[in-house]
N, C-alpha and C. Protein backbone atom coordinates (compact mmCIF):
# COMPACT_ATOMS: atom_id res chain seq x y z
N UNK A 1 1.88 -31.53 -18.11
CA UNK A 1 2.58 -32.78 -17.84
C UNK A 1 1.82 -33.97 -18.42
N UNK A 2 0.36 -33.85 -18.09
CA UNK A 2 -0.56 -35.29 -18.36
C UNK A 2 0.02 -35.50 -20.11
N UNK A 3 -0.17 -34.12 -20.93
CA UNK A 3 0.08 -34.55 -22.29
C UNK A 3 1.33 -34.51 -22.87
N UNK A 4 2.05 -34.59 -22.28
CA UNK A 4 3.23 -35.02 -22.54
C UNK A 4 4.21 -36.52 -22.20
N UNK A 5 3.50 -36.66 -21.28
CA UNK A 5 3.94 -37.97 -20.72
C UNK A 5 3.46 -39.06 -21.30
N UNK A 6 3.85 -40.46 -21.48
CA UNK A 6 3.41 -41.48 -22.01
C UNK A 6 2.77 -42.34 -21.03
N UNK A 7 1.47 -42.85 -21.78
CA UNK A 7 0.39 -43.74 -20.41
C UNK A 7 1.42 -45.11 -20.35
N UNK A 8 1.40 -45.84 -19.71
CA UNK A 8 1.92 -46.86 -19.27
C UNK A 8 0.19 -48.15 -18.91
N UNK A 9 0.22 -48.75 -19.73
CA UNK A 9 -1.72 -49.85 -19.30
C UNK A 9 -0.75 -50.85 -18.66
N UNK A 10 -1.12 -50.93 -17.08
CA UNK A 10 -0.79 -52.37 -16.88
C UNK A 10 -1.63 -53.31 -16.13
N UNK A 11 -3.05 -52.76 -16.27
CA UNK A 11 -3.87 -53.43 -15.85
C UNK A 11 -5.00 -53.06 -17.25
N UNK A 12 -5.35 -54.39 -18.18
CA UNK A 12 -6.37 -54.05 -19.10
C UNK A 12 -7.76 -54.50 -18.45
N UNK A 13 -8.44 -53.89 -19.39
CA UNK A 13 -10.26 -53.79 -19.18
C UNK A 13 -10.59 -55.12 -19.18
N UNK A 14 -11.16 -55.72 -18.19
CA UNK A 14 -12.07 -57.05 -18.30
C UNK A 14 -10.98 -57.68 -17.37
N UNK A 15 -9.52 -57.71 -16.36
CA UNK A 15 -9.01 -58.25 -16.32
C UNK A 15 -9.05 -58.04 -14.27
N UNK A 16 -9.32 -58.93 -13.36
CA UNK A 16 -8.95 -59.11 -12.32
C UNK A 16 -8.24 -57.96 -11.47
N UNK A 17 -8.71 -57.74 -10.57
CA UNK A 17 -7.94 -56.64 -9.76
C UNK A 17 -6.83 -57.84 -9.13
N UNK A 18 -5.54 -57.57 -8.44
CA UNK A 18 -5.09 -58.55 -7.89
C UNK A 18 -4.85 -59.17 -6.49
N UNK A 19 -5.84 -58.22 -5.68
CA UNK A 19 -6.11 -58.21 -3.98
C UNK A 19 -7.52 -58.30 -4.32
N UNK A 20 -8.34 -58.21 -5.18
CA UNK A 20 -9.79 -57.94 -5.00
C UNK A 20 -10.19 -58.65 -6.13
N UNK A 21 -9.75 -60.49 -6.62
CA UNK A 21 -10.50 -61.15 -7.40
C UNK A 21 -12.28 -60.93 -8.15
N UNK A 22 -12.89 -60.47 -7.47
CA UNK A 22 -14.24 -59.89 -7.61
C UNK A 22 -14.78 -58.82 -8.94
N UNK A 23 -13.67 -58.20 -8.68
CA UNK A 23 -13.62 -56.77 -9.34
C UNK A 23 -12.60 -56.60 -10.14
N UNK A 24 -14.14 -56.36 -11.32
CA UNK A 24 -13.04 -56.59 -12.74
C UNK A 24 -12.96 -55.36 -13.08
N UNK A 25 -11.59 -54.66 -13.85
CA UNK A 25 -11.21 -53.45 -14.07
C UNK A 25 -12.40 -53.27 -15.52
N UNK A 26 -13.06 -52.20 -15.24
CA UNK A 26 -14.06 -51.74 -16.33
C UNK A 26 -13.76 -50.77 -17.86
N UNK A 27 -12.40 -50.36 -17.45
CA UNK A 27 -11.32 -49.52 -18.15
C UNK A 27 -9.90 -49.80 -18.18
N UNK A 28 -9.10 -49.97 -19.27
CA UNK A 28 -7.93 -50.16 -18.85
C UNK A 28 -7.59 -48.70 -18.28
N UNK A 29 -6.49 -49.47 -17.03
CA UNK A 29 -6.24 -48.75 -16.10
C UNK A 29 -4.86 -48.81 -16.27
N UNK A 30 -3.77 -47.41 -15.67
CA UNK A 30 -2.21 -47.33 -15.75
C UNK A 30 -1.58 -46.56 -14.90
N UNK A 31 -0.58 -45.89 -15.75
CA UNK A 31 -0.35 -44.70 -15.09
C UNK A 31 0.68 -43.53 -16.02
N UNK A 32 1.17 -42.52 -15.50
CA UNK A 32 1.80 -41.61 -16.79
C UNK A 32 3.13 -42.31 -16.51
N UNK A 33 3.78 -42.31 -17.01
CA UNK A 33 5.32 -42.73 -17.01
C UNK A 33 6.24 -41.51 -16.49
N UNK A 34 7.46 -41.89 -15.79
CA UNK A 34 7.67 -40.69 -15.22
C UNK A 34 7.24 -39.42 -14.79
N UNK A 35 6.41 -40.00 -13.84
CA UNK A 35 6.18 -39.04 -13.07
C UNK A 35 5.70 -40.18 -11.46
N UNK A 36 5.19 -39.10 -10.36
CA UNK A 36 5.52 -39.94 -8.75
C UNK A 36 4.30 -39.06 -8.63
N UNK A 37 3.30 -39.64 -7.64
CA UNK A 37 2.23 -39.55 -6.95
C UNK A 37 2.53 -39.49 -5.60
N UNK A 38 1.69 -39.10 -4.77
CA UNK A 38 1.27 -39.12 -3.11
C UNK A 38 2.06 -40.39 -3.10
N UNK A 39 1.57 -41.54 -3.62
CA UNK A 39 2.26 -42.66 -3.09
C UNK A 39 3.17 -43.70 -3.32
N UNK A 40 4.00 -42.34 -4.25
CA UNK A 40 5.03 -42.98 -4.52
C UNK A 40 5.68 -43.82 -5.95
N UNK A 41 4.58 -44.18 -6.87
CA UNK A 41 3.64 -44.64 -8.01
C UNK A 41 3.79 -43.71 -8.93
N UNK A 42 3.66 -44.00 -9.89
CA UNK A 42 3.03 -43.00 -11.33
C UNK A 42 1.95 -42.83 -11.09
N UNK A 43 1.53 -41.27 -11.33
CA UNK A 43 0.36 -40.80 -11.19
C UNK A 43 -0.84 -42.02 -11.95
N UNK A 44 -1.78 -42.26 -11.25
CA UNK A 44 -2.91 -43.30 -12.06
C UNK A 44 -3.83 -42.53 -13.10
N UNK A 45 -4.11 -43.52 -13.95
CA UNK A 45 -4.86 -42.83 -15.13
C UNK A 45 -5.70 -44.15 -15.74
N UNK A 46 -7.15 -43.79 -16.30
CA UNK A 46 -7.94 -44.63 -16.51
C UNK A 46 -8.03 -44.38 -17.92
N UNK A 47 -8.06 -45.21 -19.32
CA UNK A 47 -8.28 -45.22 -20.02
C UNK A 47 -9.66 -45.92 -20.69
N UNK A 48 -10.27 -44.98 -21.30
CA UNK A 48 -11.86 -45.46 -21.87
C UNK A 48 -13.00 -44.60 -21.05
N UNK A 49 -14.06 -45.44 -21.04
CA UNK A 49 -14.87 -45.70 -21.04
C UNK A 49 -15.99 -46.00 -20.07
N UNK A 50 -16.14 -46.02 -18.70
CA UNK A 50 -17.09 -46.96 -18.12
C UNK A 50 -17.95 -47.12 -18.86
N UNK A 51 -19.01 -48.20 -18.43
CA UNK A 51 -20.47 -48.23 -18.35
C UNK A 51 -21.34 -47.70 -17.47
N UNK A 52 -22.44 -47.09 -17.46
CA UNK A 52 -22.89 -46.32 -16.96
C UNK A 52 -24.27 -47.07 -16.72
N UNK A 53 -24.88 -46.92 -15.41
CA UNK A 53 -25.59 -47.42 -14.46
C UNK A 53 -27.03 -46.55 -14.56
N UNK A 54 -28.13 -47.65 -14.41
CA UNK A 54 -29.31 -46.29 -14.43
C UNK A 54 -29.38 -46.80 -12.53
N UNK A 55 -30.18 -45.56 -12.30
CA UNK A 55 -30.60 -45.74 -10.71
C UNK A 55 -31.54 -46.19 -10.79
């Protein structure tokens, strides 16, 4: 299903969460297009990259 379906970005990288001003999306973030999740939603899907943290 994942590779067949088309991503949908509707939140890009560097850009504001929109309940949580603070926290900036590190990846653009989406979801598959047609298709429904637990909650109802297009399954979520992260595109890229993080950055990666030393301890």
């Amino acid at each position: 299903m994942a590779r067949t379906s088309n991503i949908v970005i509707d939140r890009l990288k560097g850009i504001a969460h929109p309940r949580i001003p603070h926290f900036m999306y590190p990846v653009d973030y989406g979801y598959l297009a047609a298709t429904i999740s637990g909650d109802g939603d297009g399954i979520d899907v992260f595109v890229g990259t993080a950055p990666t943290r030393e301890l």
